[in-house]
C-alpha atoms as a PDB file:
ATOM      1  CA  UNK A   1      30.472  66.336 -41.440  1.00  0.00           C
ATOM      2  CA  UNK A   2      31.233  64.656 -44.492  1.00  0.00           C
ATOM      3  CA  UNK A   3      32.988  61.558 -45.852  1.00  0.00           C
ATOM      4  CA  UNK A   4      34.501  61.504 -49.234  1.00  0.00           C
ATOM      5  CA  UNK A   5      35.970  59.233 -51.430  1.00  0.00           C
ATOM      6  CA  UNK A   6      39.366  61.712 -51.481  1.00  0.00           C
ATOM      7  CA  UNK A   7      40.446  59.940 -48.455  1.00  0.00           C
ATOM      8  CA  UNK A   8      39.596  62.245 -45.450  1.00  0.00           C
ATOM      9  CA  UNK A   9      37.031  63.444 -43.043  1.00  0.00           C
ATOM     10  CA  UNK A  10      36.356  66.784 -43.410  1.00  0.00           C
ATOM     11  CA  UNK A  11      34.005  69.995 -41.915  1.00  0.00           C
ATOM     12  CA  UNK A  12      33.933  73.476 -43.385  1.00  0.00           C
ATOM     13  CA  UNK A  13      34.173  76.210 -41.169  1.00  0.00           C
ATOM     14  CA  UNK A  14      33.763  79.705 -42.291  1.00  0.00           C
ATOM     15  CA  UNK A  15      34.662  78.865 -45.910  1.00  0.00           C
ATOM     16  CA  UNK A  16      37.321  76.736 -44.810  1.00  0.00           C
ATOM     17  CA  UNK A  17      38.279  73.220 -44.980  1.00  0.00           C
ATOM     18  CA  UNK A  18      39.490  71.047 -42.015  1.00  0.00           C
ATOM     19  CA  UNK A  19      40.199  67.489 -42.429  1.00  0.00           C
ATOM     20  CA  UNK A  20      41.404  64.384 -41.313  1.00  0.00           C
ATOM     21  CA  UNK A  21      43.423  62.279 -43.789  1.00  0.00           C
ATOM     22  CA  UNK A  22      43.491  58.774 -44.323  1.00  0.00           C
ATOM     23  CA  UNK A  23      44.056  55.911 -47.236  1.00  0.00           C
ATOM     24  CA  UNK A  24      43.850  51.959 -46.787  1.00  0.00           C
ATOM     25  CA  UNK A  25      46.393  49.940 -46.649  1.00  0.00           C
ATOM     26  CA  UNK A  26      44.444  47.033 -47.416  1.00  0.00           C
ATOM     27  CA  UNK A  27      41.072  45.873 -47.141  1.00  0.00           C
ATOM     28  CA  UNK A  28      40.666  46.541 -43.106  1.00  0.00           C
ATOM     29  CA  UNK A  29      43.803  48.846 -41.986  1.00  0.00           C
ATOM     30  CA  UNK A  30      43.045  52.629 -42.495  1.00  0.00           C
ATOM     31  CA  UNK A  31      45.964  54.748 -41.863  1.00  0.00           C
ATOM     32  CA  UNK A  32      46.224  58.033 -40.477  1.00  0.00           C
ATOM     33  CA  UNK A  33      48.691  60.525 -42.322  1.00  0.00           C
ATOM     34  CA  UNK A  34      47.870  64.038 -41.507  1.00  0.00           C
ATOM     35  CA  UNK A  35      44.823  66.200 -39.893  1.00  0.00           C
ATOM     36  CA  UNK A  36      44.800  69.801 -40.427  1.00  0.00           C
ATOM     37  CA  UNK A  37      42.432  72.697 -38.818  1.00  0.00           C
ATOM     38  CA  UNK A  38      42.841  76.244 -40.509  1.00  0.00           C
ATOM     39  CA  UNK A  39      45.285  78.469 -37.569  1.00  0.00           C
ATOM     40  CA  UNK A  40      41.974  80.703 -37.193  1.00  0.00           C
ATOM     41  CA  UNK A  41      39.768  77.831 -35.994  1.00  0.00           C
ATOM     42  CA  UNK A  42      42.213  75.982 -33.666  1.00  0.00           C
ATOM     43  CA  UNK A  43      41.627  75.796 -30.150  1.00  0.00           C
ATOM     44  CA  UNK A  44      37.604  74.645 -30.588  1.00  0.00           C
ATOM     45  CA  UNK A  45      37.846  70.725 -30.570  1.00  0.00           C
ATOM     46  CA  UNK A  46      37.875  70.661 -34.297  1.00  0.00           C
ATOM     47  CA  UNK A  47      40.288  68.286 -34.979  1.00  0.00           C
ATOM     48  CA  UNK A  48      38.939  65.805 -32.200  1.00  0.00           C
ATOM     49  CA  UNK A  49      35.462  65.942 -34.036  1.00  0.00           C
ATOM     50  CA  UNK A  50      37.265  64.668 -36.942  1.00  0.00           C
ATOM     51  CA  UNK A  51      39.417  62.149 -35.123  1.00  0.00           C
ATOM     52  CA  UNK A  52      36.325  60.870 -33.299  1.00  0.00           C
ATOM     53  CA  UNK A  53      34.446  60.479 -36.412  1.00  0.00           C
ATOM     54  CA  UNK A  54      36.721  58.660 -38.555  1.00  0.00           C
ATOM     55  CA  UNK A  55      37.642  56.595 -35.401  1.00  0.00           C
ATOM     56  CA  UNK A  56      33.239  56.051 -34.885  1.00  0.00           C
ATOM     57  CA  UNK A  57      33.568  55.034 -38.670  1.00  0.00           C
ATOM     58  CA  UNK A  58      36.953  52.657 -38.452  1.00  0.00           C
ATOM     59  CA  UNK A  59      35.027  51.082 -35.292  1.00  0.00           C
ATOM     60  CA  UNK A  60      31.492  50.437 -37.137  1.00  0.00           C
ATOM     61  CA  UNK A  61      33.457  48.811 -40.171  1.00  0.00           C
ATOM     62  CA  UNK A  62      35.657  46.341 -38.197  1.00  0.00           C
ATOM     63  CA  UNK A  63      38.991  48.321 -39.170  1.00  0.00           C
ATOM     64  CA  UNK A  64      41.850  48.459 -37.791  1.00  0.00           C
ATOM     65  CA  UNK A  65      43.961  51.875 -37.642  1.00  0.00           C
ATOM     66  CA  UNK A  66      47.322  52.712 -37.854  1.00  0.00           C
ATOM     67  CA  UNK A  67      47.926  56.610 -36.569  1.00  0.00           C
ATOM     68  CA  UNK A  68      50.590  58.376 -37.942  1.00  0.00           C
ATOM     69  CA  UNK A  69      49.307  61.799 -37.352  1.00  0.00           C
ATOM     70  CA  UNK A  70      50.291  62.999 -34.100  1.00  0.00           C
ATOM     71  CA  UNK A  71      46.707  64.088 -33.451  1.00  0.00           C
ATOM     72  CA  UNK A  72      45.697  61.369 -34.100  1.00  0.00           C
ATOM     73  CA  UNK A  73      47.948  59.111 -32.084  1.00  0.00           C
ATOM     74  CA  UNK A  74      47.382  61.674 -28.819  1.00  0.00           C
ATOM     75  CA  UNK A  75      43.532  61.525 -29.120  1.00  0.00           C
ATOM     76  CA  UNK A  76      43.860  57.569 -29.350  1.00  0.00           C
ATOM     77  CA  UNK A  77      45.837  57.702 -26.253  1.00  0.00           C
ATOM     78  CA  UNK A  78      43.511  59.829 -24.401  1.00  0.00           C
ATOM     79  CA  UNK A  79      40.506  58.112 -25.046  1.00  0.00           C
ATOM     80  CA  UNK A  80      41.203  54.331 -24.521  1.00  0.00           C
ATOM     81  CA  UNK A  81      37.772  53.129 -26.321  1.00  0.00           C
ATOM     82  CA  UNK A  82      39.418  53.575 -29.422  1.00  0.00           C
ATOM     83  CA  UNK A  83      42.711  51.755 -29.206  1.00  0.00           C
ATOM     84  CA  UNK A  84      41.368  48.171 -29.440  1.00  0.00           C
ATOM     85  CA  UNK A  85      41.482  49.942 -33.175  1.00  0.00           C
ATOM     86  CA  UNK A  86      45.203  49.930 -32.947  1.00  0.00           C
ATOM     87  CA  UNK A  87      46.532  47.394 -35.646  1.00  0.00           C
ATOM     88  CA  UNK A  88      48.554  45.259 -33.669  1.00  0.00           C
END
């Protein structure tokens, strides 16, 4: 997996790109747009690879997140470690 300065999270699967969006909103909020997996690789726990990397990586850098990808906000929800994350 890699992270790039273009603002996401992304893997490459078969030539094509899956990612997980996100921009600052200031120096410790990252906010969560959009995630998108390719229609022929959903279904595999791709996007919650993604998800639980950039929320590993928003955890290990003290910021806070604000989800605005539905993904996002469900995988939050369903794993409770992560939403001491949630910007308040």
């Amino acid at each position: 997996m890699e992270i790039q300065n273009t603002g996401k999270f992304r893997l490459i699967i078969e030539g094509e790109e899956a990612v997980c969006e996100y921009y600052f909103k200031d120096h410790q909020t990252m906010v969560f747009p959009h995630t998108f997996v390719p229609p022929a690789h959903r279904g595999r726990g791709i996007a919650s690879k993604l998800i639980k990397a950039a929320m590993e990586f928003a955890k290990a850098n003290n910021f806070v997140i604000v989800p605005l990808c539905s993904a996002v906000v469900a995988y939050v929800q369903r794993h409770p470690e992560y939403q001491i994350l949630l910007k308040k």
